[in-house]
Protein backbone atom coordinates (compact mmCIF):
# COMPACT_ATOMS: atom_id res chain seq x y z
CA UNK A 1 87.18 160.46 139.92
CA UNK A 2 87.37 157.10 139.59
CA UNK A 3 84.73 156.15 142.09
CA UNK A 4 82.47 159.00 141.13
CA UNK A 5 82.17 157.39 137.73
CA UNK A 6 81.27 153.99 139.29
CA UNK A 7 79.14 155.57 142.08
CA UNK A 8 77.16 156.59 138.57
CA UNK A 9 76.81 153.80 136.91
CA UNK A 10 75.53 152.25 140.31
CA UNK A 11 72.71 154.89 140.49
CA UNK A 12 72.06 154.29 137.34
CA UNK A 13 71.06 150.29 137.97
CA UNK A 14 69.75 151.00 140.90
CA UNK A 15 67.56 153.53 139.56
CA UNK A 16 66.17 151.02 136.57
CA UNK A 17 65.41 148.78 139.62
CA UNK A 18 63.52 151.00 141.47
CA UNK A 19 61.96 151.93 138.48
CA UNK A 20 60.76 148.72 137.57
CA UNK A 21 59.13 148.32 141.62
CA UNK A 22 56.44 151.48 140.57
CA UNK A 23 56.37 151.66 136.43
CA UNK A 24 54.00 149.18 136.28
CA UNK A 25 51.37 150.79 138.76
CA UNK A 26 49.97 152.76 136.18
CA UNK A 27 49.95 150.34 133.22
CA UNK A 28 48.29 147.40 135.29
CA UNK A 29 44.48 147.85 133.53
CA UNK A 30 46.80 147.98 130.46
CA UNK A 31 48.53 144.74 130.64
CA UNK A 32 44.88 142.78 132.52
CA UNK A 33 43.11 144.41 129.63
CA UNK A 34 45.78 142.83 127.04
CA UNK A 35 46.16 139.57 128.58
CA UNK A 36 42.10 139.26 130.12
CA UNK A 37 42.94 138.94 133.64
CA UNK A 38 41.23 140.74 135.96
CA UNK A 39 43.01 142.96 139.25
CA UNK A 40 43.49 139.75 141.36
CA UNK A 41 46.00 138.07 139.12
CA UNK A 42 47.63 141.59 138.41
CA UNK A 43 48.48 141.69 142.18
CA UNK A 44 51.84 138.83 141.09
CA UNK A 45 52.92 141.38 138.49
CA UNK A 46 53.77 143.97 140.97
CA UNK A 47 54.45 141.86 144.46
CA UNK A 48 56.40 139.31 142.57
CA UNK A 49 58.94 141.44 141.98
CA UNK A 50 59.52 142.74 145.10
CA UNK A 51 59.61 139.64 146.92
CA UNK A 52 61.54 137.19 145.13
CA UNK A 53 63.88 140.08 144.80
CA UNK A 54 63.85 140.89 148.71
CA UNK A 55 63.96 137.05 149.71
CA UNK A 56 67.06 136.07 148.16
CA UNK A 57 68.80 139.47 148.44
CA UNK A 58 70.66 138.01 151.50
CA UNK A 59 72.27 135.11 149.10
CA UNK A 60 73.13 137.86 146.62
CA UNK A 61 74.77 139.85 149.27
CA UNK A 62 76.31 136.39 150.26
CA UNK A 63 77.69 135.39 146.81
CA UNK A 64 79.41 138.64 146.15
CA UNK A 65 81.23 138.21 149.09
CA UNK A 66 82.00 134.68 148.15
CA UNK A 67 82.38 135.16 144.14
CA UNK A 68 83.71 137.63 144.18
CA UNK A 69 81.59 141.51 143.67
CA UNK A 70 82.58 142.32 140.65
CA UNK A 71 81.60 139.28 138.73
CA UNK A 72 78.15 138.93 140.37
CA UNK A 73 77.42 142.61 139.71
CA UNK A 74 78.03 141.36 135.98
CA UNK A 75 75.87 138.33 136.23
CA UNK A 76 73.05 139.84 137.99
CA UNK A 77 73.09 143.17 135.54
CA UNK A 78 72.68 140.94 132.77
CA UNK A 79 69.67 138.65 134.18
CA UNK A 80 67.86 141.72 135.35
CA UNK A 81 68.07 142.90 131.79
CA UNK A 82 67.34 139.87 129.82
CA UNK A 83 64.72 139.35 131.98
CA UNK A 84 63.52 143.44 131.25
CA UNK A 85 63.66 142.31 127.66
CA UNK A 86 61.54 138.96 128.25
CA UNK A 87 59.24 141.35 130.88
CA UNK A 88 58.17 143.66 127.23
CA UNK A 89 58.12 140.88 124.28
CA UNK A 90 56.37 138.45 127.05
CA UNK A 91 53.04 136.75 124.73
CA UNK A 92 51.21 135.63 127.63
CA UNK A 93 50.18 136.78 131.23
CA UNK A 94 52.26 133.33 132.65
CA UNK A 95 55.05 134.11 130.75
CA UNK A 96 55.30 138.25 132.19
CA UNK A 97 55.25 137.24 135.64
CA UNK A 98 57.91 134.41 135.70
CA UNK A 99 59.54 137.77 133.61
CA UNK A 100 59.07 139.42 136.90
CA UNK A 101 60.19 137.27 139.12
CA UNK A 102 63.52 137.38 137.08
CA UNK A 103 64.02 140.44 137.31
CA UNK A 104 63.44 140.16 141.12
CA UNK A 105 66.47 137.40 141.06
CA UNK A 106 68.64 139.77 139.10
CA UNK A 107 67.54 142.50 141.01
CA UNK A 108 68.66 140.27 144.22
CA UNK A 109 72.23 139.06 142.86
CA UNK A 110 73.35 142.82 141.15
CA UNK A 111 71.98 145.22 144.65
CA UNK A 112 74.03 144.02 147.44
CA UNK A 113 77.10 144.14 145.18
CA UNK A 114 76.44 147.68 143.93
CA UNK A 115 75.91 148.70 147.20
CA UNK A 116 78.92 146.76 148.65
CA UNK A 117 80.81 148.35 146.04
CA UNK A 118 80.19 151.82 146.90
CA UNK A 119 80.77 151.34 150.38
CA UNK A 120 84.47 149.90 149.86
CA UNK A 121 85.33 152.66 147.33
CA UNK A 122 84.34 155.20 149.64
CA UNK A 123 85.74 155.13 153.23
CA UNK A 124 84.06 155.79 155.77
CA UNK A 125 82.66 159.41 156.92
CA UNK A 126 81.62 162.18 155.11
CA UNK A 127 82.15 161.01 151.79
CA UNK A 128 80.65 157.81 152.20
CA UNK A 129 77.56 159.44 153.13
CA UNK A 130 77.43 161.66 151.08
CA UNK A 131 77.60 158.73 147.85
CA UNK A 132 75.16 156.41 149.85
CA UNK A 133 72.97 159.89 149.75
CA UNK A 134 73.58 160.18 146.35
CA UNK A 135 72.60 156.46 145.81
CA UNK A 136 69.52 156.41 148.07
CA UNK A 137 68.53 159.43 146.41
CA UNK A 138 68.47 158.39 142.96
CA UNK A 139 66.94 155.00 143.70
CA UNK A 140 63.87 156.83 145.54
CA UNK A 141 63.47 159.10 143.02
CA UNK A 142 63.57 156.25 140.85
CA UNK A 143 60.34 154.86 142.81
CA UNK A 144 58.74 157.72 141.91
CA UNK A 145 59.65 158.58 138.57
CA UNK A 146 58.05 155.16 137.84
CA UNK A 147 54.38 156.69 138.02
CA UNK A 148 54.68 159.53 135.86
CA UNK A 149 56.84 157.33 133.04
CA UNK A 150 54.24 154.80 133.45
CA UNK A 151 51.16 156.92 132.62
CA UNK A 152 53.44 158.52 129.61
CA UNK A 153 55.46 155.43 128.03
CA UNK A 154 51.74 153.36 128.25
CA UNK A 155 50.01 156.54 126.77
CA UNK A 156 52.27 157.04 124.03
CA UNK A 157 53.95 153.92 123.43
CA UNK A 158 52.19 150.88 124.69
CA UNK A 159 52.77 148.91 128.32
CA UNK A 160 55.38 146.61 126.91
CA UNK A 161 57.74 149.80 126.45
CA UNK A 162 58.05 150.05 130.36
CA UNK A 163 60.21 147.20 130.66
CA UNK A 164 62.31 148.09 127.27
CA UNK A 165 63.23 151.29 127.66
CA UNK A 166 65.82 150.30 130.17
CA UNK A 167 67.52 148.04 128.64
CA UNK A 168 70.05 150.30 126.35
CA UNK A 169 71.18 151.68 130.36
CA UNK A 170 71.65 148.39 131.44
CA UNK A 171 74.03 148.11 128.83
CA UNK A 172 75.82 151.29 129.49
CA UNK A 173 76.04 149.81 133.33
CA UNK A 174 77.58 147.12 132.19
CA UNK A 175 80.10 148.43 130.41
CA UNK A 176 81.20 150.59 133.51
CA UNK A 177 81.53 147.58 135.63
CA UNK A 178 83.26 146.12 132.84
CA UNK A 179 85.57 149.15 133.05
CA UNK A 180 86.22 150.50 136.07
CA UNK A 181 84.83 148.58 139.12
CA UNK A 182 87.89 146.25 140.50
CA UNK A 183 88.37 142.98 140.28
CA UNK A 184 88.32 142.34 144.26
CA UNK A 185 89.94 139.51 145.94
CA UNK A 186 90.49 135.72 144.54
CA UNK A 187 86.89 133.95 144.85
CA UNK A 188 86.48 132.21 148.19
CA UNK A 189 85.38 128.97 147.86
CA UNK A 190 82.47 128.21 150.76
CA UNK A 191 79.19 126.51 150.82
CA UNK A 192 76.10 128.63 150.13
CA UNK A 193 72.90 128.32 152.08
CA UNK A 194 70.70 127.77 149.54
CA UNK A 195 67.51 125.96 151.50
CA UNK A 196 67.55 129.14 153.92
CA UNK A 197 67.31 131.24 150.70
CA UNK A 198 64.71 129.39 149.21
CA UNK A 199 63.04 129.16 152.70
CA UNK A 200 63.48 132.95 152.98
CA UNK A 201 61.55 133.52 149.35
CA UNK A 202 58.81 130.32 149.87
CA UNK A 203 57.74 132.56 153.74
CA UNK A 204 57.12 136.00 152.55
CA UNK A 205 55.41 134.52 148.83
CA UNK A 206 53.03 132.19 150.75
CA UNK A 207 51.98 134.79 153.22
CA UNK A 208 51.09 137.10 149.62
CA UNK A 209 49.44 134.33 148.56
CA UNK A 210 47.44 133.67 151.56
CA UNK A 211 46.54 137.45 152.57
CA UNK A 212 46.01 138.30 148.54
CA UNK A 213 43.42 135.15 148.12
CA UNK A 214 41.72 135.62 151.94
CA UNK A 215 41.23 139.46 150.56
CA UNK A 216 39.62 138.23 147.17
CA UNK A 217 37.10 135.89 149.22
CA UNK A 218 35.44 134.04 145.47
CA UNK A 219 34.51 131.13 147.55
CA UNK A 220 36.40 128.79 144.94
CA UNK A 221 39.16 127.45 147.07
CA UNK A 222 38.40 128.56 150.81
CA UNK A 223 41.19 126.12 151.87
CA UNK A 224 43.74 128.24 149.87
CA UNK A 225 44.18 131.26 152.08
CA UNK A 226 44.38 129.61 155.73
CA UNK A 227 47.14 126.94 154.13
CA UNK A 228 49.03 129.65 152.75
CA UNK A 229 49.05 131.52 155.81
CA UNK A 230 50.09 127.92 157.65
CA UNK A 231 52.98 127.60 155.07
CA UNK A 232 54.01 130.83 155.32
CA UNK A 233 54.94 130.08 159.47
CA UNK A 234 56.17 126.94 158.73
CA UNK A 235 58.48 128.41 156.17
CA UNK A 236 59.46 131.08 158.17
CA UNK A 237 60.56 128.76 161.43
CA UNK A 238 62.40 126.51 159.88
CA UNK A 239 64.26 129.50 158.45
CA UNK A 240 65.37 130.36 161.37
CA UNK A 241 66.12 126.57 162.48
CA UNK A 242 68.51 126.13 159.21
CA UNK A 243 69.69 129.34 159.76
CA UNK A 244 70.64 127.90 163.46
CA UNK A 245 72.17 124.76 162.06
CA UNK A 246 73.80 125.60 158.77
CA UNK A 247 77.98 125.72 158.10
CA UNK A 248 77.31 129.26 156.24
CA UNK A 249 74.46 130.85 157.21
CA UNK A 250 72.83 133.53 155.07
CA UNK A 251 73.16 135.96 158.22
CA UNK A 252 76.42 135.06 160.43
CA UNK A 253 75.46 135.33 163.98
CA UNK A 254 77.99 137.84 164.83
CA UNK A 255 75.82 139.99 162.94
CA UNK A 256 72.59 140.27 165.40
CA UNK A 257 75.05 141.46 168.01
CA UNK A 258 75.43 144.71 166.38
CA UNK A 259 72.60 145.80 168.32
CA UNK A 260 72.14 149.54 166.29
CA UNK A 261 72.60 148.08 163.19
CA UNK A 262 69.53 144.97 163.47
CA UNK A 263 67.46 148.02 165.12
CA UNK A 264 68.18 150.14 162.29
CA UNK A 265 67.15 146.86 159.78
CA UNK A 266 63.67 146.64 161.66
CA UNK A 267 63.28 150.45 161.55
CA UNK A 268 64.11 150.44 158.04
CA UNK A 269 61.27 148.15 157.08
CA UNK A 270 58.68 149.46 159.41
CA UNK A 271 59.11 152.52 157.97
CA UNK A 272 59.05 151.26 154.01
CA UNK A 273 56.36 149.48 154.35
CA UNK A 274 54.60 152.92 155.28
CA UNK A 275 56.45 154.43 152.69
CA UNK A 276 55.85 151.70 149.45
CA UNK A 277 52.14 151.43 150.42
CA UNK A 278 51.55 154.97 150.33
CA UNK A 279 52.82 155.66 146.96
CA UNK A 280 49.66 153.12 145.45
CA UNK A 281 47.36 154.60 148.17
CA UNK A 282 48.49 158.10 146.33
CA UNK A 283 47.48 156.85 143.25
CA UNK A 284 44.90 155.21 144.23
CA UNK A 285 42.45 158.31 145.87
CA UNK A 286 43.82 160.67 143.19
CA UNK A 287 42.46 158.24 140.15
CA UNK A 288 39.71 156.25 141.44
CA UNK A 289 38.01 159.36 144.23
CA UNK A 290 39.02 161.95 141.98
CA UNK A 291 39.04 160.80 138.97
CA UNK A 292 42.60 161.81 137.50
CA UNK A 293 43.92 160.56 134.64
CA UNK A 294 47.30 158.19 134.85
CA UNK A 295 48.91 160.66 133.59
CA UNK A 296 48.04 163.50 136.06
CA UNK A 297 47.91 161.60 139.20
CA UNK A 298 51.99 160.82 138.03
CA UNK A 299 52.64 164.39 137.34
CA UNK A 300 50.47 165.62 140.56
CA UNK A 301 53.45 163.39 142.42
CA UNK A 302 56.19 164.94 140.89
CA UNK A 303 56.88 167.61 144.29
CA UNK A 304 57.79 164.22 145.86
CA UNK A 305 60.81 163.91 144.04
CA UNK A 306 62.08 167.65 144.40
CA UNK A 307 61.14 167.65 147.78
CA UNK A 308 63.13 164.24 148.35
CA UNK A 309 66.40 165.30 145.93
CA UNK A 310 66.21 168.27 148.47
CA UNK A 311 66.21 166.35 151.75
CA UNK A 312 69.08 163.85 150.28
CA UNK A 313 71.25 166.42 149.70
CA UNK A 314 70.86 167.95 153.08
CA UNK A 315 71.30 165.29 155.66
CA UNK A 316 75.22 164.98 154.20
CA UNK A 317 75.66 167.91 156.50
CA UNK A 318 73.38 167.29 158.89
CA UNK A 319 74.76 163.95 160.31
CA UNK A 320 77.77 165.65 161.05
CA UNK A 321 76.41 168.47 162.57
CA UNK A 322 73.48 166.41 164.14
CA UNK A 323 73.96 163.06 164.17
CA UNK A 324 72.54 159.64 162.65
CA UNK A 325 69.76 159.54 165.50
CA UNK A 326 68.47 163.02 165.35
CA UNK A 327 68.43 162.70 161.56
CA UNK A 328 66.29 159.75 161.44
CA UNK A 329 63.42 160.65 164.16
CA UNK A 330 62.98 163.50 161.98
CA UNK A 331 62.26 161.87 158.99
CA UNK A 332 60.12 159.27 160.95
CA UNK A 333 58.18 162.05 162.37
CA UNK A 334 58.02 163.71 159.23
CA UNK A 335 56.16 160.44 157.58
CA UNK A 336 54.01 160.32 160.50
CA UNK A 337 52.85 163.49 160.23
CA UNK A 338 52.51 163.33 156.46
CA UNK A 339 50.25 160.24 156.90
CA UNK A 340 47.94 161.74 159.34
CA UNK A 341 47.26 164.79 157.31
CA UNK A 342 46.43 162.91 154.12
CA UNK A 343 44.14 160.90 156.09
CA UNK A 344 42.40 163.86 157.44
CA UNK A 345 42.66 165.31 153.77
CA UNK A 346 41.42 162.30 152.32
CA UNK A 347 38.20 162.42 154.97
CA UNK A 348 37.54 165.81 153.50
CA UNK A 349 37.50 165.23 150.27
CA UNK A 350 39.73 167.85 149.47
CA UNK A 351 41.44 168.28 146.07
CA UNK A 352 44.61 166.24 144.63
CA UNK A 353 46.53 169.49 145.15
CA UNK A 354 46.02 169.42 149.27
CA UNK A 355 47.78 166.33 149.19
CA UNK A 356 50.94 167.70 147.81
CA UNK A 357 52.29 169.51 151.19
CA UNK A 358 51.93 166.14 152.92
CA UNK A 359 52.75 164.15 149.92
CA UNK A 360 56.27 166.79 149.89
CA UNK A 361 56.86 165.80 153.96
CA UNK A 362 56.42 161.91 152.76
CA UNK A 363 59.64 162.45 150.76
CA UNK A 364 61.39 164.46 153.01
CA UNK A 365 60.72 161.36 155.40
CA UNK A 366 62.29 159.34 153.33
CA UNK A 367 65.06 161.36 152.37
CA UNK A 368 65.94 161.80 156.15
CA UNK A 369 64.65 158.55 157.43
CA UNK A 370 65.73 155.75 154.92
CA UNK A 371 68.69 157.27 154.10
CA UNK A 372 70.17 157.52 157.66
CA UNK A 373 69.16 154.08 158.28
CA UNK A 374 70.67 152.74 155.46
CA UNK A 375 74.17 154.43 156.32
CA UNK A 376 73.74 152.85 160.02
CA UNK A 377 72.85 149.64 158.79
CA UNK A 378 76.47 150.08 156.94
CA UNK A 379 78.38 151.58 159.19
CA UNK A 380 81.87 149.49 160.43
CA UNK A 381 81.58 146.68 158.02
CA UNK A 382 84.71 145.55 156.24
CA UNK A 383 85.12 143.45 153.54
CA UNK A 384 84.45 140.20 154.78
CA UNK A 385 80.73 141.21 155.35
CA UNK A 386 80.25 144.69 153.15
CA UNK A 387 77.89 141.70 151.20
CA UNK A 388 75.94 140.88 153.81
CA UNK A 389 75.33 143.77 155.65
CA UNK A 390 74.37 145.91 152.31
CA UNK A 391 71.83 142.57 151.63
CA UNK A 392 70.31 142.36 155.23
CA UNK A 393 69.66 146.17 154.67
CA UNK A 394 68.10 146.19 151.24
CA UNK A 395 66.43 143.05 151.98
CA UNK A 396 64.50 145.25 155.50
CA UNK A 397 64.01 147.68 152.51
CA UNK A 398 61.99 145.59 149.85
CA UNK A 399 60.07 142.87 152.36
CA UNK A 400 58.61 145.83 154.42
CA UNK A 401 57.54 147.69 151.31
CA UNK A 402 56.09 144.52 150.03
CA UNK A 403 54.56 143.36 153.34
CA UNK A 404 53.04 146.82 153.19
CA UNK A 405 51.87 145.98 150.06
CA UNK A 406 50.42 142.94 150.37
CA UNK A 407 48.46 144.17 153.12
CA UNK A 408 47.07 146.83 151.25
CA UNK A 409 45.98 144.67 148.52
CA UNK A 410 44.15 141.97 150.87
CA UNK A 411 42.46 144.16 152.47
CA UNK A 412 41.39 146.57 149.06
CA UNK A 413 40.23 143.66 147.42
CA UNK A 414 38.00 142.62 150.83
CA UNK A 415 33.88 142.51 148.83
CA UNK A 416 33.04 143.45 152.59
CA UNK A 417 34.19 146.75 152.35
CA UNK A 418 32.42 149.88 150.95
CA UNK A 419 32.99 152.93 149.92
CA UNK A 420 36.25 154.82 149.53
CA UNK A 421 37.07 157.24 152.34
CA UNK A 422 35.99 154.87 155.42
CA UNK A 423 38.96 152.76 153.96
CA UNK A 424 41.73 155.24 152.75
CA UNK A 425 41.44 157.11 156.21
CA UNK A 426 41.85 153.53 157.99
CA UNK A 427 44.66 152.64 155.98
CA UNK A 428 46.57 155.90 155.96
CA UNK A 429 46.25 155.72 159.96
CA UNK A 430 47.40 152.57 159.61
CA UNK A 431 50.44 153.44 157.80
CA UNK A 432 51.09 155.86 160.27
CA UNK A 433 51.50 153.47 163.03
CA UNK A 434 53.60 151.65 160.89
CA UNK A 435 55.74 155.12 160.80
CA UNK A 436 55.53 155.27 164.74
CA UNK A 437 56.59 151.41 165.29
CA UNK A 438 59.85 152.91 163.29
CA UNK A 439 59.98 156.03 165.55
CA UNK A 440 60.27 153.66 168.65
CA UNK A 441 62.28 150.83 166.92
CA UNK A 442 65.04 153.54 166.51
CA UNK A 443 64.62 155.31 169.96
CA UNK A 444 65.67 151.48 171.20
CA UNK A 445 68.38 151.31 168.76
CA UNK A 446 70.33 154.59 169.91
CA UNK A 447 69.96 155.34 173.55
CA UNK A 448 72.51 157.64 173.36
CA UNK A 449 71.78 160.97 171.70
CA UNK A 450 75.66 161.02 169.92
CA UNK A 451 75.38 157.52 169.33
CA UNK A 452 77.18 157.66 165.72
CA UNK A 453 78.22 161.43 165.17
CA UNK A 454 82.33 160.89 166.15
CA UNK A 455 82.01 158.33 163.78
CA UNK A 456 80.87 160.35 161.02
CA UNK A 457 82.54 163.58 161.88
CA UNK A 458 81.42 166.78 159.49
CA UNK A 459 81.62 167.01 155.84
């Protein structure tokens, strides 16, 4: 019972912090029309987020093993939601992104805890997966409960209310950590690899920067985009040299010899970035082609969410009866599929309601996809590295969603391009080779057709 109650509260952050990666979609010509910045600039409030939080969730995964879990859980609960409160009450447009990037560092420090947590209350098998289904579930229903609360919370009560209304959960999470989440063992004392962390942020931000300013094309700084793109390979080589060189790296090098498992890390962002993008490319056709309302493109989205509460709760039984690899080519051929028919629906023309079928097979792909790749990504670790495995995976997660993203936006903003369809079909194609680069990153990753079910067994 215990663990069930913790296994809450754990669903419960980490369905604030997917919240927080989609509420603010919606509200973005809210908060430029507020603050006087146009859609270039708004680009930090949403990517800033997801970045700082995905760069340096290897060092949070890394300082709950060190710190101990249960005390960085605390620490990062409370800076995501100070930073929340900062995020609503925020008087200027500076001022709400370095709230963002906050909540991207709490974000970073309080996930690979959580996670780590869950996976060392819950051994291994059956009921493991099914509270890492539970957990994956909430958090991607979380993504897109953040569209339909946007459009309603901005409606009714103003953008800043996006980032508040979180806050009294926060507090209810912390209080269950407080609780009932163990202490762990005595704090290990170790050095931290902090210039791979900060090398691991300064890559994936400077390639945003470049691709985001190289997309806007004003002609005011034209050396901007190509030395951003320079820094961003510089940044992301001598990662990997300090990585090479350091006492304590970030990533141990025992852990790239789990061949399924760094597979199952590349799959896992392939895939979300197909996944992230297509929730603002959603959004996107079904507001500015068809001219919905916030409010009913959100609520138009809503079948994702059944349809992916109803694939979540499935694949429990299915990798015991199946198996993790069967599980995860179909939902990687489910997204595939899903993208190709919203392309061809979006070449038509056809109504927001065509879209749902596909838009239903989307979450289904994740359900069945992310969620079997996330327990593979898990699977065997023990306590020494339940840190860093649970940050290497969530880290895959959130720098392939905002790759995705930041790909998207470069090439939306692009003056060159015109009209609508010509570039949602491209991109949606696009997304769907994103989908099939996951398809064959896992067919490399298990050769074997049984490659995980004795491990899992039935539920």
């Amino acid at each position: 019972m215990r663990a069930w109650l913790v296994l809450c509260g754990m669903a419960t952050l980490q369905f604030f912090i997917a919240l927080d990666m989609t509420v603010v979609n919606v509200a973005l010509p809210s908060i430029g029309a507020d603050f006087g910045v146009d859609d270039h600039a708004l680009t930090w409030v949403v990517v800033g987020y997801t970045i700082t939080g995905g760069g340096l969730l290897m060092l949070g995964g890394r300082l709950g093993d060190v710190l101990g879990r249960r005390r960085i859980l605390l620490l990062g609960t409370t800076l995501f939601g100070a930073a929340s409160v900062l995020a609503g009450l925020a008087p200027s447009f500076a001022l709400l992104v370095t709230a963002r990037l906050l909540q991207g560092v709490g974000e970073a420090v309080a996930l690979p805890a959580s996670m780590a947590v869950i996976v060392l209350m819950f051994p291994e098998g059956p009921r493991r997966s099914r509270a890492l289904s539970v957990w994956a579930a909430v958090a991607s229903c979380g993504l897109v409960v953040g569209f339909v609360a946007s459009g309603i919370i901005t409606e009714l009560l103003g953008w800043r209310w996006i980032f508040l209304v979180s806050v009294p959960f926060i507090l209810v999470v912390l209080a269950t950590v407080v609780l009932l989440v163990p202490g762990g063992r005595a704090a290990e004392r170790a050095p931290l690899d902090l210039p791979g962390a900060l090398l691991l942020v300064a890559a994936p931000l400077l390639f945003t920067l470049g691709v985001v300013e190289a997309g806007g094309a004003d002609g005011t700084l034209p050396w901007l985009p190509p030395v951003a793109l320079a820094g961003a390979v510089v940044a992301g080589a001598l990662f990997v040299r300090v990585e090479r060189r350091a006492r304590r790296p970030l990533v141990p090098a025992r852990f790239f010899r789990n061949r399924p498992r760094v597979l199952a890390n590349l799959a896992t962002a392939l895939l979300s970035a197909a996944l992230s993008t297509s929730f603002l490319l959603f959004t996107y056709y079904l507001q500015d082609r068809l001219g919905a309302g916030p409010l009913q493109a959100g609520l138009t989205m809503l079948p994702l969410a059944v349809s992916l509460i109803a694939a979540s709760l499935l694949i429990p039984r299915l990798f015991g009866r199946w198996g993790a690899r069967v599980c995860v080519l179909a939902g990687i051929g489910c997204t595939m599929l899903a993208m190709a028919a919203i392309a061809l629906v979006s070449r038509l023309g056809a109504a927001g309601p065509a879209m749902v079928p596909a838009m239903m097979l989307v979450a289904a792909g994740i359900g069945f996809g992310i969620v079997g790749l996330q327990y593979v990504a898990v699977t065997g670790v023990t306590d020494d590295d339940a840190g860093i495995a649970s940050g290497v995976q969530r880290a895959a997660d959130q720098l392939g969603g905002a790759t995705g993203v930041t790909v998207y936006v470069g090439i939306g903003f692009a003056p060159a391009l015109d009209g609508i369809d010509p570039f949602l079909t491209s991109s949606l194609l696009a997304l769907a080779g994103l989908a099939a680069a996951g398809f064959v990153a896992w067919r490399i990753a298990m050769p074997h057709p049984h490659g995980l079910r004795r491990d899992w067994g039935s539920p």
